[in-house]
Protein backbone atom coordinates (compact mmCIF):
# COMPACT_ATOMS: atom_id res chain seq x y z
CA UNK A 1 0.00 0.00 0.00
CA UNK A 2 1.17 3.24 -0.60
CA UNK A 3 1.74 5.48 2.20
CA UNK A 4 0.56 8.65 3.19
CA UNK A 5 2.78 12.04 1.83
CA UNK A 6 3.54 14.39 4.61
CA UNK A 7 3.60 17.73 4.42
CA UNK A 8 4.91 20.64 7.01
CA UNK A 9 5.30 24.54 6.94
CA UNK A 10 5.88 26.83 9.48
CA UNK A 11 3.90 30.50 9.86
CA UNK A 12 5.74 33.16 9.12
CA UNK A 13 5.03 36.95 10.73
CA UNK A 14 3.27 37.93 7.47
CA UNK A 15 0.64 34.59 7.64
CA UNK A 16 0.23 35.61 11.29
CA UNK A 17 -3.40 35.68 11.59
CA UNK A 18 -4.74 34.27 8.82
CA UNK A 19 -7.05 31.00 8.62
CA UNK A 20 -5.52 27.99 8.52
CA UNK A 21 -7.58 26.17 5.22
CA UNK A 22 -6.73 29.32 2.96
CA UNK A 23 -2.82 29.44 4.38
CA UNK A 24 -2.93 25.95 3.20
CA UNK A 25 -4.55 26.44 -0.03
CA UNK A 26 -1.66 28.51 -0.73
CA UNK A 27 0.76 26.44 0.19
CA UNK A 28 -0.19 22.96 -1.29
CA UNK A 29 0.45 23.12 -4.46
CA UNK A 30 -2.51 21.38 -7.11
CA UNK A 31 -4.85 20.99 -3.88
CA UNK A 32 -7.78 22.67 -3.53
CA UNK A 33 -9.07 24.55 -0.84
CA UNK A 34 -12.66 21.78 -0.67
CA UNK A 35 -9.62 18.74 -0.33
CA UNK A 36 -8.02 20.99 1.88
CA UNK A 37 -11.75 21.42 4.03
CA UNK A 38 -11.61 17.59 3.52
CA UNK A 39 -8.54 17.25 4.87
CA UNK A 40 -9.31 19.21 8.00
CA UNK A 41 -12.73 17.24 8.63
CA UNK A 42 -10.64 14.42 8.38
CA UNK A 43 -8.44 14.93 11.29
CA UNK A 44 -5.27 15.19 9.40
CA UNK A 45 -4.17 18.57 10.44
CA UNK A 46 -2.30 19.78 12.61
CA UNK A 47 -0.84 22.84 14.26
CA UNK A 48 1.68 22.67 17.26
CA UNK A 49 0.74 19.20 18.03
CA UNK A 50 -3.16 19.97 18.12
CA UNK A 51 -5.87 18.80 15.62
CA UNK A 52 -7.62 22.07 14.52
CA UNK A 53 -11.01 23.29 12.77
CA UNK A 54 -10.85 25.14 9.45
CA UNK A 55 -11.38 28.32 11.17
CA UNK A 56 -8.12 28.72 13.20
CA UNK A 57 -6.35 31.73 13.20
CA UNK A 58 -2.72 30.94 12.80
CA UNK A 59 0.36 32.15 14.73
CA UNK A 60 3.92 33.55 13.78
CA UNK A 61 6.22 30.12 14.07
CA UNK A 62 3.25 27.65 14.47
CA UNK A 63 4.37 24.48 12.40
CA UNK A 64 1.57 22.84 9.89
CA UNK A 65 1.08 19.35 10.05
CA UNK A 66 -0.69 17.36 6.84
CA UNK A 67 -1.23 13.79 6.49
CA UNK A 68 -2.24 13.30 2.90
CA UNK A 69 -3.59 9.98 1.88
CA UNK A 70 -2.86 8.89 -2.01
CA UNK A 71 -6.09 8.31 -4.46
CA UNK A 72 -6.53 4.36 -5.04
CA UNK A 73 -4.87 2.98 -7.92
CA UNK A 74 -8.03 2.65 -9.74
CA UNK A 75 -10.92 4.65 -8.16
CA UNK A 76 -11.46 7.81 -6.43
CA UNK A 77 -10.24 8.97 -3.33
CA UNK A 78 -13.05 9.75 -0.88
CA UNK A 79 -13.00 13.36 0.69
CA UNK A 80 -15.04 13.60 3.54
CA UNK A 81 -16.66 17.25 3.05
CA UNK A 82 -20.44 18.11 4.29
CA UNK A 83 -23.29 17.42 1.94
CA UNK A 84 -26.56 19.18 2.09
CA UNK A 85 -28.61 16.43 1.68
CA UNK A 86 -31.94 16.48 0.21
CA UNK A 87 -33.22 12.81 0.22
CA UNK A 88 -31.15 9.68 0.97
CA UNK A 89 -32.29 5.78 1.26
CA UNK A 90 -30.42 2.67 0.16
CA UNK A 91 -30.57 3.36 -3.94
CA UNK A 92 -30.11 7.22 -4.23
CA UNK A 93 -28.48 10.72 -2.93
CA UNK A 94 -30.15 13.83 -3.83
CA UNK A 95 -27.78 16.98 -3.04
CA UNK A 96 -28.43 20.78 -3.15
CA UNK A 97 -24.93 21.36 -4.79
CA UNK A 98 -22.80 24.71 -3.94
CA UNK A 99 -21.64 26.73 -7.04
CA UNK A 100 -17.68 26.55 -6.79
CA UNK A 101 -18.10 22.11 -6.50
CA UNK A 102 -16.79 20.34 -9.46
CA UNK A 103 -19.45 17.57 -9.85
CA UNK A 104 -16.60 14.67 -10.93
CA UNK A 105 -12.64 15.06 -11.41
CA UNK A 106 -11.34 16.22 -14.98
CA UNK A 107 -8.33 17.56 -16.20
CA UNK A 108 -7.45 19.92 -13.42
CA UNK A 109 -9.48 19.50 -11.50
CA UNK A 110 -8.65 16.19 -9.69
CA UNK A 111 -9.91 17.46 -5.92
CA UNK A 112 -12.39 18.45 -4.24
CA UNK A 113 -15.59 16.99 -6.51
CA UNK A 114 -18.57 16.21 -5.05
CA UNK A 115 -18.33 12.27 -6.04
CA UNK A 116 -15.31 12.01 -3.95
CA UNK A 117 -17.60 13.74 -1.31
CA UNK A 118 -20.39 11.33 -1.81
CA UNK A 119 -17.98 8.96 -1.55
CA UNK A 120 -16.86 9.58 1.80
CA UNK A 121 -20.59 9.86 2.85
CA UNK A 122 -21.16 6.61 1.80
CA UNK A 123 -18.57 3.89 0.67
CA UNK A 124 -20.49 1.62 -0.50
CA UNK A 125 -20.65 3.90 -3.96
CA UNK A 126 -17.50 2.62 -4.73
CA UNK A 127 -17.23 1.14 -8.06
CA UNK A 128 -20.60 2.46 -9.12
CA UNK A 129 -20.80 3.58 -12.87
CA UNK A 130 -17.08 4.14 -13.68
CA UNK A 131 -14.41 4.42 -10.52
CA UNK A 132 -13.72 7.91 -11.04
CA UNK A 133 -17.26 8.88 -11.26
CA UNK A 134 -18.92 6.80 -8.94
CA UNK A 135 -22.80 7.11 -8.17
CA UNK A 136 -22.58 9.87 -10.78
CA UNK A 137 -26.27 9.99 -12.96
CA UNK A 138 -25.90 13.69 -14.54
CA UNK A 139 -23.63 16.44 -13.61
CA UNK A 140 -23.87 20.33 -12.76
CA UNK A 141 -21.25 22.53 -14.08
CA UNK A 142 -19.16 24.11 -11.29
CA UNK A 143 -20.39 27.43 -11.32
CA UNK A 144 -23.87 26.36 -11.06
CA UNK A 145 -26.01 24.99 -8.17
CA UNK A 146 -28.68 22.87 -6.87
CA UNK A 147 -30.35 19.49 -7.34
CA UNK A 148 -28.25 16.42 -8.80
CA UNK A 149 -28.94 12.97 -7.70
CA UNK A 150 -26.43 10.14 -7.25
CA UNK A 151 -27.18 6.18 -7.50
CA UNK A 152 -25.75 4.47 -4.73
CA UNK A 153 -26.11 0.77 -6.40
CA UNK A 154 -25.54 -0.31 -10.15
CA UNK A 155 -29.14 -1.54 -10.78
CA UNK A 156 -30.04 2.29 -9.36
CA UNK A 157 -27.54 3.96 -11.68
CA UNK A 158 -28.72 1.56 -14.51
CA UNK A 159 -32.09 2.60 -14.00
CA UNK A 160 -31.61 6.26 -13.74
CA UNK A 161 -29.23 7.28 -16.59
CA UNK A 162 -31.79 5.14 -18.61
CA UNK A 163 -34.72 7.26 -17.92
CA UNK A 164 -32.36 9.82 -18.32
CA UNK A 165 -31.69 8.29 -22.06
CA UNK A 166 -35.74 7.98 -22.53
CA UNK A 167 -35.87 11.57 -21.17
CA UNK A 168 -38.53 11.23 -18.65
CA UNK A 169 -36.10 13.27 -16.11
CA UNK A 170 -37.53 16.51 -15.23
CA UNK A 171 -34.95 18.97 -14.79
CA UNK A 172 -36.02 22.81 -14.42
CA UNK A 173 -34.03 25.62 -13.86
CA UNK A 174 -34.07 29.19 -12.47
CA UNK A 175 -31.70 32.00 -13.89
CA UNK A 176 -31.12 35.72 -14.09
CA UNK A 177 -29.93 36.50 -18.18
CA UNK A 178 -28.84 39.59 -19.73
CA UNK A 179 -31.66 42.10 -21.72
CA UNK A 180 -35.17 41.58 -21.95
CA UNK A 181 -35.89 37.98 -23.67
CA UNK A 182 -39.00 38.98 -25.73
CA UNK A 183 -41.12 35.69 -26.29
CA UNK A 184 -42.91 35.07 -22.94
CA UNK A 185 -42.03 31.21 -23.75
CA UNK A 186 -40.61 29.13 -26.00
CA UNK A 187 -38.13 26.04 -27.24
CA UNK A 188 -34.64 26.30 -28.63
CA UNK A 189 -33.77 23.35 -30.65
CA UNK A 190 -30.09 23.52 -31.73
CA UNK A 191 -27.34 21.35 -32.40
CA UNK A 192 -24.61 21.99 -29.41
CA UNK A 193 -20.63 20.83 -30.19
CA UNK A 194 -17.02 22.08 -29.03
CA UNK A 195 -16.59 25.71 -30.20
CA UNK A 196 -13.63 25.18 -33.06
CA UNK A 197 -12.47 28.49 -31.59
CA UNK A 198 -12.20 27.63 -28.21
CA UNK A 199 -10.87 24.69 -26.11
CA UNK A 200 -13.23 25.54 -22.99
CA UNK A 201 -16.59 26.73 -24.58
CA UNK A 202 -19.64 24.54 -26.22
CA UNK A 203 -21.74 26.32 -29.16
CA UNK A 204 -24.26 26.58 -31.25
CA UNK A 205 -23.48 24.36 -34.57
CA UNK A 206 -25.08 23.86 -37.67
CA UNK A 207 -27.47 21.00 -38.67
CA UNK A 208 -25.50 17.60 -38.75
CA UNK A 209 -22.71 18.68 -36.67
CA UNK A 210 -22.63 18.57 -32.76
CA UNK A 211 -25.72 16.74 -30.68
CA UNK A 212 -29.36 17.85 -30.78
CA UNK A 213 -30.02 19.96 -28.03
CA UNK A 214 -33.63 20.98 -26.88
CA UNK A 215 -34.14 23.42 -24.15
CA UNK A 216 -37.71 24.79 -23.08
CA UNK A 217 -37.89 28.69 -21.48
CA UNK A 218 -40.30 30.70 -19.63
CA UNK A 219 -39.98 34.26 -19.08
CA UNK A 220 -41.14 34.77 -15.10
CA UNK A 221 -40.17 38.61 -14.79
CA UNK A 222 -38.33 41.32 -16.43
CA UNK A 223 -36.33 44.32 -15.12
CA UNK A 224 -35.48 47.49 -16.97
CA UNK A 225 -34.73 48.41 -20.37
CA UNK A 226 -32.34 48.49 -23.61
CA UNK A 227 -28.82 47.39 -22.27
CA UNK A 228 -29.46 47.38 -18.91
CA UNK A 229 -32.24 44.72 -18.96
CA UNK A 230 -32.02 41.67 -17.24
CA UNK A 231 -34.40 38.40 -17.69
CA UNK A 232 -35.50 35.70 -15.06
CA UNK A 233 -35.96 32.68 -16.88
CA UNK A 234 -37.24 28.92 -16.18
CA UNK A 235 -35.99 26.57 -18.35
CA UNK A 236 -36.17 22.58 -18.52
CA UNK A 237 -34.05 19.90 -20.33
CA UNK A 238 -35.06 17.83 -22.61
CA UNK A 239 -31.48 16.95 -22.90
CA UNK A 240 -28.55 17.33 -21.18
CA UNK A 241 -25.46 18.76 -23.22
CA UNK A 242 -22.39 20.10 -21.74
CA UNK A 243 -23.19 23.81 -21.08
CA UNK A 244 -26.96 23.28 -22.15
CA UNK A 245 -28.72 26.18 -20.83
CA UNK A 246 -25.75 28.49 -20.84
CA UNK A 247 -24.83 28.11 -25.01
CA UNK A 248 -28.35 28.33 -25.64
CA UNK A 249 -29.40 31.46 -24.43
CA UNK A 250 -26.38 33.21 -25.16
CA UNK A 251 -26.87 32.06 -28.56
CA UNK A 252 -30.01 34.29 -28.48
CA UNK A 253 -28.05 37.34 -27.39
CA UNK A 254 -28.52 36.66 -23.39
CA UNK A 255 -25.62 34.95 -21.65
CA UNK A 256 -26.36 34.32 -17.85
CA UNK A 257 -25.27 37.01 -15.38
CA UNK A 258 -21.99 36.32 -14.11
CA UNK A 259 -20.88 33.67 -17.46
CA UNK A 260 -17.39 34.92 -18.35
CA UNK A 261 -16.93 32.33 -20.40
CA UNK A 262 -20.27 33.35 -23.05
CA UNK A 263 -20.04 37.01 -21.98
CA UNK A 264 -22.06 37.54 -19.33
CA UNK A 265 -20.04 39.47 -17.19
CA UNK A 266 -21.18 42.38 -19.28
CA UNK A 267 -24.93 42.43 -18.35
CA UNK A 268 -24.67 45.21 -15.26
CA UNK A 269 -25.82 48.09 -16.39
CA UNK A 270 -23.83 51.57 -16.20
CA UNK A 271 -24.69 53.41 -13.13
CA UNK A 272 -25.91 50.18 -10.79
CA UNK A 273 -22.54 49.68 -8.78
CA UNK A 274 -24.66 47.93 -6.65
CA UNK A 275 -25.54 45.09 -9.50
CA UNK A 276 -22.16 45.01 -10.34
CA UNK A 277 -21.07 43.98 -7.03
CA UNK A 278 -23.25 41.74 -6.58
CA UNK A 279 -22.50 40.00 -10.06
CA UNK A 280 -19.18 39.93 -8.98
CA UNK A 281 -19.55 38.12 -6.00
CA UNK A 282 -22.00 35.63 -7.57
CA UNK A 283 -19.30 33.18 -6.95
CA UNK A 284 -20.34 30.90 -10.40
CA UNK A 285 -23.46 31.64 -12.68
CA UNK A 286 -26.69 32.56 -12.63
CA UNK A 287 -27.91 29.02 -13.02
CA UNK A 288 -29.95 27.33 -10.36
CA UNK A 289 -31.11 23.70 -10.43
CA UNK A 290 -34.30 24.42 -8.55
CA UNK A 291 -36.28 21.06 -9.33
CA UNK A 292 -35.69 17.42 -10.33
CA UNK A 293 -38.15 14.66 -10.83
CA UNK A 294 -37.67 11.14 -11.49
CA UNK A 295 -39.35 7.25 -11.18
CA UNK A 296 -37.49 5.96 -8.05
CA UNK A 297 -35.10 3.25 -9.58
CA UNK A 298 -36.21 0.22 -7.17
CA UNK A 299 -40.08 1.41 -6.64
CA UNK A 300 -40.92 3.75 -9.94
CA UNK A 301 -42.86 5.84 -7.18
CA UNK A 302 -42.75 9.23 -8.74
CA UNK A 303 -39.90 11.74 -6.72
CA UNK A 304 -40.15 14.85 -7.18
CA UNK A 305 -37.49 17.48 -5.33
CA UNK A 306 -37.38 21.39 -4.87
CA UNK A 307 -34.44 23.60 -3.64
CA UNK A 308 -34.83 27.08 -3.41
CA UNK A 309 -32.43 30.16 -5.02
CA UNK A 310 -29.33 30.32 -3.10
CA UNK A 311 -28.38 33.66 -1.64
CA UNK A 312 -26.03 34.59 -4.43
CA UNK A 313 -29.05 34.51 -6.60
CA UNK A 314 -31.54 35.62 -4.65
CA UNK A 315 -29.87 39.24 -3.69
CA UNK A 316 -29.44 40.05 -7.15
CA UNK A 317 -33.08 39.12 -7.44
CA UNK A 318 -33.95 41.27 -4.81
CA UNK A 319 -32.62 44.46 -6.03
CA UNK A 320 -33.79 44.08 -9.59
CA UNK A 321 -37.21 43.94 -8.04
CA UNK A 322 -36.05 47.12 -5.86
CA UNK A 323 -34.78 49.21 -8.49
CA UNK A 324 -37.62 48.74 -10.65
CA UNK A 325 -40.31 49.87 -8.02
């Protein structure tokens, strides 16, 4: 078996102060500040002798203890990090994900996913799926949030991601989109692909290249006018392509509020510092996976889950409805 790989440090006067899961984000290089969380949770810190919580303040000199266990050969290393649960029994998970949570590893990102959370919640996920995705149905992209549900036994995860395939899944959405989206409702129906421009963006691509896409919208309020108007959309899947929601409504001229990667960071208007701030600090997208629905995989009794909009969301929410009083 391979051992664990220790790590020390020792404060110096500048660190003095400063909490001890970001001092160690800095300082471990290609771990992330969830593993680090995990890490902590775990036990396997320590400062001058003493197991500690996330939230010490470190002192000048203090010495940094880390015991860091390696990833099994062929699965996923389990990284015991808090859940907020939604529904649990012996066949499935249902989580509220944070924005900022990689759903699985991928290149770069090989820490700090919410599999190798689920993992550590419960074990017995091992091996389900693929190793390095284990229990994993359907994914979230990291900057959004909300409702994704894991299988915690092959004949579950065979029986989800083929309802999934048959698309009787319901999957609805709540975000915030640049200018005023003028049809009250309707369905995009597009063929999504790899951008040939870009290595980390999905778009819009003509008929016969990329994978059919079908996204359904519903226009619940709009706020202001001209450039500075912002949408709050429903939407539900009808498929589930990388960047689904995101490609498709910027490819109708209204990327999500806070979407660097398909422009969205341009959708505060001039003269709202306020929106602007709180765009900035959205901390991800303006995406929200606010209900999911599904035949349970065991009993085909219908489930049917709600979360509510986080607080990143929900502020920005709040003062569009303000300002337009």
């Amino acid at each position: 078996m391979t051992p664990d790989q220790h790590w020390a440090g020792v404060v110096d006067v500048a660190e003095a102060g400063g909490r001890v899961d970001a001092w160690l984000a800095g300082h471990l290089g290609g771990v992330s500040r969830m593993r680090v969380k995990g890490l902590i949770e775990a036990g396997r810190v320590v400062v001058g002798g003493r197991v500690v919580k996330a939230a010490y303040r470190l002192q000048e000199g203090e010495r940094v203890e880390v015991s860091i266990p390696p990833p099994p050969r062929d699965g996923l290393a389990a990284e015991p990090v808090a859940l907020s649960i939604v529904f649990e029994d012996e066949h499935v998970l249902v989580v509220d994900k944070p924005a900022g949570m990689v759903t699985h590893p991928g290149a770069g990102r090989p820490t700090g996913t919410l599999a190798a959370a689920a993992l550590a919640h419960a074990p017995e996920m091992a091996g389900v799926g693929s190793p390095r995705r284990p229990g994993i149905v359907h994914r979230l992209d990291k900057g959004t949030s909300g409702l994704i549900v894991l299988a915690k036994t092959q004949p579950a995860y065979d029986a989800l991601t083929a309802q999934l395939a048959r698309r009787t899944v319901t999957r609805r959405y709540l975000c915030l989109a640049q200018g005023s989206v003028r049809r009250a409702q309707g369905v995009i129906d597009t063929a999504i692909g790899r951008d040939p421009r870009s290595r980390v963006r999905m778009a819009v691509l003509k008929e016969g290249k990329g994978k059919r896409a079908v996204t359904r919208f519903q226009v619940l309020e709009r706020f202001g006018a001209a450039a500075g108007a912002v949408s709050f959309l429903e939407c539900r899947l009808e498929t589930g392509r990388t960047h689904q929601i995101r490609v498709h409504l910027a490819s109708l001229g209204h990327p999500l509020l806070g979407d660097d990667t398909y422009r969205g960071r341009r959708a505060a208007p001039a003269g709202d510092p306020g929106l602007t701030d709180l765009i900035a600090g959205l901390g991800g997208v303006a995406l929200h996976a606010a209900g999911l629905a599904f035949a349970h995989p065991t009993t085909s009794a219908p489930m049917e889950f709600a979360c509510p909009l986080p607080d990143r969301i929900g502020r920005i929410l709040s003062h569009l409805r303000t300002r337009t009083r």
